[in-house]
C-alpha atoms as a PDB file:
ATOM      1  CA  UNK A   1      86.830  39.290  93.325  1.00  0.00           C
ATOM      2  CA  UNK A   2      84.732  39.392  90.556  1.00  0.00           C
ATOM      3  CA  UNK A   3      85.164  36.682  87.322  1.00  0.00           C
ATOM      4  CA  UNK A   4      83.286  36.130  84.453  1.00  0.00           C
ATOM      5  CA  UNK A   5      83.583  33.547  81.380  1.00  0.00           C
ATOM      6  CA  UNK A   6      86.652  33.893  79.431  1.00  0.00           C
ATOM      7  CA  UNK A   7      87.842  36.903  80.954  1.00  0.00           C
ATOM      8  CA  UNK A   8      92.192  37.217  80.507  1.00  0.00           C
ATOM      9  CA  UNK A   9      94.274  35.283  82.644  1.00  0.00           C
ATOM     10  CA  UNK A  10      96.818  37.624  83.313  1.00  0.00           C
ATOM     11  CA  UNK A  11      93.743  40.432  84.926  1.00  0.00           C
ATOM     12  CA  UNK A  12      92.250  37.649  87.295  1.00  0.00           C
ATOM     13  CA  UNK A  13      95.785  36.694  88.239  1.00  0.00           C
ATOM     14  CA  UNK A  14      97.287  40.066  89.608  1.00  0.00           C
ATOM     15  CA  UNK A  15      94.487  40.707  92.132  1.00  0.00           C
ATOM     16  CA  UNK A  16      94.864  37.093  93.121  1.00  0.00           C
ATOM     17  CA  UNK A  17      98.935  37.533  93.651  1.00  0.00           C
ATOM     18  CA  UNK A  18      98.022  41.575  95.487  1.00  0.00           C
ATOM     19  CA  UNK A  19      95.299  40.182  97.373  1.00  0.00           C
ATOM     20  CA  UNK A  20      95.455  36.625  97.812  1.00  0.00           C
ATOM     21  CA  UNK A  21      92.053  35.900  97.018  1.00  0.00           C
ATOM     22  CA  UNK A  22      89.905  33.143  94.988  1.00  0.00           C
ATOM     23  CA  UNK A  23      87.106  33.020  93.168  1.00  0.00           C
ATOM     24  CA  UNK A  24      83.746  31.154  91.445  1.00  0.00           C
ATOM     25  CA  UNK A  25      84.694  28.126  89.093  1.00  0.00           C
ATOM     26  CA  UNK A  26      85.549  29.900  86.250  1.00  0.00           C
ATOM     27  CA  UNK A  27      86.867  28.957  82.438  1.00  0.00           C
ATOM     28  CA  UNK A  28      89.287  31.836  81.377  1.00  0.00           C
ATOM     29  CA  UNK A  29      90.676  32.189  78.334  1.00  0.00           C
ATOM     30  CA  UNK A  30      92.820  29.787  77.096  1.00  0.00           C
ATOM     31  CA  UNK A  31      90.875  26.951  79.311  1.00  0.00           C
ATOM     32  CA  UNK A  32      92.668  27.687  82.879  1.00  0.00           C
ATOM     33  CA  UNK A  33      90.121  27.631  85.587  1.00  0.00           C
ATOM     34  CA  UNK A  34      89.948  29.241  88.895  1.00  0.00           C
ATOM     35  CA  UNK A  35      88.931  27.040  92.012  1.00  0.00           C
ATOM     36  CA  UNK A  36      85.622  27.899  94.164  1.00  0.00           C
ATOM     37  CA  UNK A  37      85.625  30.244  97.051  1.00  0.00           C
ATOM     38  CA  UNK A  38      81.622  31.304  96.629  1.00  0.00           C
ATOM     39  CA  UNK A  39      78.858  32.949  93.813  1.00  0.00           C
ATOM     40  CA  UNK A  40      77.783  36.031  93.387  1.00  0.00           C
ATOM     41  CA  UNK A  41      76.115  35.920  97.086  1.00  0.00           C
ATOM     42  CA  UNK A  42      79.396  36.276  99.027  1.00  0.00           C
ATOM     43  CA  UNK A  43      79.509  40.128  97.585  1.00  0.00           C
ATOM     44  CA  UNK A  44      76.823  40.556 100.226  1.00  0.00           C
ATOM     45  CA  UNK A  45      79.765  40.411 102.340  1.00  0.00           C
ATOM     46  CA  UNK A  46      82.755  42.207 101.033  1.00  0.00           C
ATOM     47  CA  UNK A  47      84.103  45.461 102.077  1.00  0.00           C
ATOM     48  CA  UNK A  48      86.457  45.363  98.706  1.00  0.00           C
ATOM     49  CA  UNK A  49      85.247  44.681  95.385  1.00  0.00           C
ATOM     50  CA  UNK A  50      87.583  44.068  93.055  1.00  0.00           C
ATOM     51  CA  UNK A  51      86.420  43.768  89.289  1.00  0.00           C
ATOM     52  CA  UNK A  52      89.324  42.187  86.748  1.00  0.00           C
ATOM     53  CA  UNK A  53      89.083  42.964  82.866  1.00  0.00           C
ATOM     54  CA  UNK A  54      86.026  41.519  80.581  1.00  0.00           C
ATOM     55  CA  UNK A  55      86.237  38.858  77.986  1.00  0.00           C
ATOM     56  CA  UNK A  56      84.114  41.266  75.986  1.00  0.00           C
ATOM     57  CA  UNK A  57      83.464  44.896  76.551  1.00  0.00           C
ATOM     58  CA  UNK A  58      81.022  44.942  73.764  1.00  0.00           C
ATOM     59  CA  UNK A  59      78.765  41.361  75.241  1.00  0.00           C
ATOM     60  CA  UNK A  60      76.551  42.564  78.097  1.00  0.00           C
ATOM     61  CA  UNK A  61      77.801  41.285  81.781  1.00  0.00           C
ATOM     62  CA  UNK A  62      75.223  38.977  83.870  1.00  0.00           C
ATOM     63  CA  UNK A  63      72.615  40.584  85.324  1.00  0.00           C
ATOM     64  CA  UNK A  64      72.900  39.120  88.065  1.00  0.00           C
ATOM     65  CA  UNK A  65      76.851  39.963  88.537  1.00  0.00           C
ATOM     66  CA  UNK A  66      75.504  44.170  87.480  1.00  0.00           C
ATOM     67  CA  UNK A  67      72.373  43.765  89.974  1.00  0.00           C
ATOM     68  CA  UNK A  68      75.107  42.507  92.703  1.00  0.00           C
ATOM     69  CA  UNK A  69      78.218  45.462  91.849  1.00  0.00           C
ATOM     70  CA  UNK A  70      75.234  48.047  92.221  1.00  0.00           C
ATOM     71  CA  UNK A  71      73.883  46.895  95.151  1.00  0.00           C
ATOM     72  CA  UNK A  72      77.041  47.004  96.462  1.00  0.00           C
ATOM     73  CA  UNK A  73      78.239  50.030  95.630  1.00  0.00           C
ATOM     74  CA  UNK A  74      74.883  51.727  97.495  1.00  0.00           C
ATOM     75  CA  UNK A  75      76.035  49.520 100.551  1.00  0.00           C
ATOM     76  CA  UNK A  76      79.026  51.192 100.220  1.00  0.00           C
ATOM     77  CA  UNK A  77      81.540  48.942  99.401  1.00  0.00           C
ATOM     78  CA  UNK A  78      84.925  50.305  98.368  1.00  0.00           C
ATOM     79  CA  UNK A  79      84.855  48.935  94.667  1.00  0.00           C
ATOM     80  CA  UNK A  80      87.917  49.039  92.092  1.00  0.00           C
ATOM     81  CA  UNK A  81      88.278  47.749  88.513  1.00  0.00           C
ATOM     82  CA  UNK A  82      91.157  46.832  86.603  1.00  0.00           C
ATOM     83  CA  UNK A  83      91.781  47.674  82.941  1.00  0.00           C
ATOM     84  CA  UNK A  84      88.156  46.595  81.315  1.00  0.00           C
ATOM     85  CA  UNK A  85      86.405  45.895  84.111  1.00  0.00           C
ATOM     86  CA  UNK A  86      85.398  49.261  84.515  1.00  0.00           C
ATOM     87  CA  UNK A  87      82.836  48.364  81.614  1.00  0.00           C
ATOM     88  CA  UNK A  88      81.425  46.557  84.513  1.00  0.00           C
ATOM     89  CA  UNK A  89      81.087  49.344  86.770  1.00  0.00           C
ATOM     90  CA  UNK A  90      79.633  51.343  83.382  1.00  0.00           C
ATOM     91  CA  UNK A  91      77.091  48.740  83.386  1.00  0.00           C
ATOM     92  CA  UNK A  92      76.367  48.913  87.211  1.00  0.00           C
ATOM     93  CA  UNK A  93      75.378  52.625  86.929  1.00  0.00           C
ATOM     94  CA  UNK A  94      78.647  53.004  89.094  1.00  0.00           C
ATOM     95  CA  UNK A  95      80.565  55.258  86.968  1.00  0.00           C
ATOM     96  CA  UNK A  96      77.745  57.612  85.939  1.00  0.00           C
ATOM     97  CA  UNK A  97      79.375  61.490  86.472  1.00  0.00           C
ATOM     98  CA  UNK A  98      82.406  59.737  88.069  1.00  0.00           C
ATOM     99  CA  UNK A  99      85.595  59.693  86.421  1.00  0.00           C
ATOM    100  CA  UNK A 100      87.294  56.393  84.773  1.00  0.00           C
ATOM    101  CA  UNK A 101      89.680  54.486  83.432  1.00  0.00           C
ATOM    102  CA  UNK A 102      90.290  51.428  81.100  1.00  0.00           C
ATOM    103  CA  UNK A 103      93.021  49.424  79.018  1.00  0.00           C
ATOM    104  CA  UNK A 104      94.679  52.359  76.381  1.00  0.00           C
ATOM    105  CA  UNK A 105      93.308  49.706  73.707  1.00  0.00           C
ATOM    106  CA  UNK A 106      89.561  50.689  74.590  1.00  0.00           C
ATOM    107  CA  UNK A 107      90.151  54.120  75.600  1.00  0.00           C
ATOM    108  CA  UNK A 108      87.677  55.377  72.611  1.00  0.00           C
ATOM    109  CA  UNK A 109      84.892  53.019  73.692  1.00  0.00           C
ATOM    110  CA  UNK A 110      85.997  55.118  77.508  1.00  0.00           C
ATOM    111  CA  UNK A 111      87.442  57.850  76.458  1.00  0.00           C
ATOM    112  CA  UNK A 112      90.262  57.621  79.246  1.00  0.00           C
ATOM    113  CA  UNK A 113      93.203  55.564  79.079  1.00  0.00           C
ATOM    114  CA  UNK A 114      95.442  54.303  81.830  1.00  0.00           C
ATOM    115  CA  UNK A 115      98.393  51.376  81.891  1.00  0.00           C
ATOM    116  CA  UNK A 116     100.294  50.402  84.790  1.00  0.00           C
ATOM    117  CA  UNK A 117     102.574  47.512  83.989  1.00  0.00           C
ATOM    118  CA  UNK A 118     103.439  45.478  86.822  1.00  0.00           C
ATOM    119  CA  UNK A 119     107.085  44.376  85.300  1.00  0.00           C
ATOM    120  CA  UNK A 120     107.094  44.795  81.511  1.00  0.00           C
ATOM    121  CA  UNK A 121     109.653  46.892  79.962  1.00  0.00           C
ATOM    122  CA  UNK A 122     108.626  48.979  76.324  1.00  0.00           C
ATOM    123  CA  UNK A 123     109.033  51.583  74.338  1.00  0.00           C
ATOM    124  CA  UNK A 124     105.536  52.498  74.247  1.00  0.00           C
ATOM    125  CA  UNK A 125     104.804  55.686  75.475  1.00  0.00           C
ATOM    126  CA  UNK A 126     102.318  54.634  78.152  1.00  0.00           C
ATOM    127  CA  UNK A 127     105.251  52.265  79.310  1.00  0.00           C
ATOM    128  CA  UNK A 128     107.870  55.763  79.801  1.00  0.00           C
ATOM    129  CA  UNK A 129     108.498  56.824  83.555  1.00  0.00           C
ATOM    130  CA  UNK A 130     107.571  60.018  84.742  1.00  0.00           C
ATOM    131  CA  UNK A 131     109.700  61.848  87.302  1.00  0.00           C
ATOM    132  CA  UNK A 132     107.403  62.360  90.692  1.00  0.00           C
ATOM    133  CA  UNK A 133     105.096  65.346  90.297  1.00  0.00           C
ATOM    134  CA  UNK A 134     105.943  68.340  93.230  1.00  0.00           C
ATOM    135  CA  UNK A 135     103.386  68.493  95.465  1.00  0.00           C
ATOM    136  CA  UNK A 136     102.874  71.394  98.225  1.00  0.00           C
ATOM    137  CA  UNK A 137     103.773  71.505 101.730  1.00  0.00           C
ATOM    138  CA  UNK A 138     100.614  70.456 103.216  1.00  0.00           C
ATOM    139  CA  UNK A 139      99.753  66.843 104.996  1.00  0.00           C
ATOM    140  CA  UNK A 140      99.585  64.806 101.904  1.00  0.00           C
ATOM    141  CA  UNK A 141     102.468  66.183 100.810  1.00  0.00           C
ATOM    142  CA  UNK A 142     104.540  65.377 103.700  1.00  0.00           C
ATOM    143  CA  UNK A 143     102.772  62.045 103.772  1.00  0.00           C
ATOM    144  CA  UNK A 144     103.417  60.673 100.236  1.00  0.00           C
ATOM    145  CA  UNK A 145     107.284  62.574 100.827  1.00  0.00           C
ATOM    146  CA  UNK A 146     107.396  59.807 104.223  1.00  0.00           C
ATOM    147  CA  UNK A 147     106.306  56.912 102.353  1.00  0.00           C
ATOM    148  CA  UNK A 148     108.470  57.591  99.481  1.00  0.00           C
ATOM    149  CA  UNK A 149     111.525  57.618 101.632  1.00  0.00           C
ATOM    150  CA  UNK A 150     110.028  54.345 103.619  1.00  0.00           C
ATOM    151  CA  UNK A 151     109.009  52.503 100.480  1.00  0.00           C
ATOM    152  CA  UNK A 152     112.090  49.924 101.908  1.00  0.00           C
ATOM    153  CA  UNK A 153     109.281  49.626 104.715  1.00  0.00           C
ATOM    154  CA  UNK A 154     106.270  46.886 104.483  1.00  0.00           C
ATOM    155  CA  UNK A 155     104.002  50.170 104.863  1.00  0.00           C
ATOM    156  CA  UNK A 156     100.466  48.855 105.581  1.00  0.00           C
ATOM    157  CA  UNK A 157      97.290  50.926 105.178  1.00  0.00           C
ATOM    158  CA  UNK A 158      97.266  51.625 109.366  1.00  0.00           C
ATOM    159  CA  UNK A 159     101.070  52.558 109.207  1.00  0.00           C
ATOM    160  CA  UNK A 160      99.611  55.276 106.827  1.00  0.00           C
ATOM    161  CA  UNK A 161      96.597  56.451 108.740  1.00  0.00           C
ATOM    162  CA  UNK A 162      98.457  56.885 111.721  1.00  0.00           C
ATOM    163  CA  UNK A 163     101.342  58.954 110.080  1.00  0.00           C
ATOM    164  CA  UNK A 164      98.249  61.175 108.723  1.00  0.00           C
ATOM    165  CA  UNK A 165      96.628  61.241 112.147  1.00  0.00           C
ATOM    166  CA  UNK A 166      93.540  59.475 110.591  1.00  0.00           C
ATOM    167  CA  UNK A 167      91.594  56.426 111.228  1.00  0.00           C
ATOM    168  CA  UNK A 168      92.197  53.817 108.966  1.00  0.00           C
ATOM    169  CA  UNK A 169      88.572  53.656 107.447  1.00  0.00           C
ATOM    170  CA  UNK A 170      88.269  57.906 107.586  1.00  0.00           C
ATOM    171  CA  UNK A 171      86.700  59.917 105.078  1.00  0.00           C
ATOM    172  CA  UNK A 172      86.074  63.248 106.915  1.00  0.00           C
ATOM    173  CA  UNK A 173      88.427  65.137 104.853  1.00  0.00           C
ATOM    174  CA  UNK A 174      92.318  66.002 105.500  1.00  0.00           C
ATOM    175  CA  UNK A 175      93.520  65.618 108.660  1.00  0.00           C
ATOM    176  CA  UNK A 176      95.023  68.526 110.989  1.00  0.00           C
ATOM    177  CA  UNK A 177      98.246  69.876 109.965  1.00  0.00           C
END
């Protein structure tokens, strides 16, 4: 995961709690501080990037934390951003003719907008359930339709692949029918 000065507590902690990761030494805001686990040299490594929200969407991110997202993004590395961070991948030349999201409350500095709340109940209308969209009979259908009804299940990313008849790491389109 990638952390910068002062960026929101709650935005470091959820891929922390998901993923069960660490990070740098870093100050957040209101003076917490996450524990060491590397630098920016340990992205080298990673298969997932994960970048949490900014401090400051307006304050230009490290160069060295842009030169390291870009470099890995043309490794290859899967890469996903949560609420502002995708300023970050903006920054890394990640986004360019790609499609994005951010926090609703930047969505004209974006021009998207996306919220997922992990447990916070509102009357805000990005907060309002949606009933599940109808999908076609075809193998993505039939494979969200199984993991809908097995959601009681801890389904893992394999238990998925295999229902698909994929490998786990595949991107060669759909599978057969």
């Amino acid at each position: 995961m990638v952390v910068s000065a002062g960026m929101p507590i709650f935005e470091a902690a959820v891929p922390c709690e998901v993923f069960g990761i660490g990070s740098s030494p870093v100050t957040l805001a209101a003076g917490f501080v996450l524990a060491e686990s590397g630098t920016v040299d340990v992205l080298d490594r990673a298969d997932t990037l994960i970048v949490p929200a900014c401090a400051n969407i307006h304050q230009q991110p490290p160069r060295a934390l842009v030169d390291a997202v870009r470099a890995a993004y043309e490794r290859g590395t899967r890469i996903l951003s949560i609420c502002s961070g995708a300023f970050l991948l903006a920054a890394a030349g990640v986004l360019d003719g790609r499609r994005a999201t951010t926090h609703w409350m930047h969505a004209d500095e974006l021009a998207r907008r996306l919220v997922t709340p992990p447990h916070r109940d509102g009357g805000q209308a990005q907060y309002h359930r949606l009933p599940p969209a109808k999908v076609g009979d075809d193998w993505l259908a039939r494979l969200l339709d199984w993991a809908t009804d097995n959601l009681h299940e801890p389904l893992t990313t394999a238990d998925l692949a295999t229902r698909a008849q994929v490998s786990v790491r595949s991107n060669e389109g759909s599978p057969p029918p």
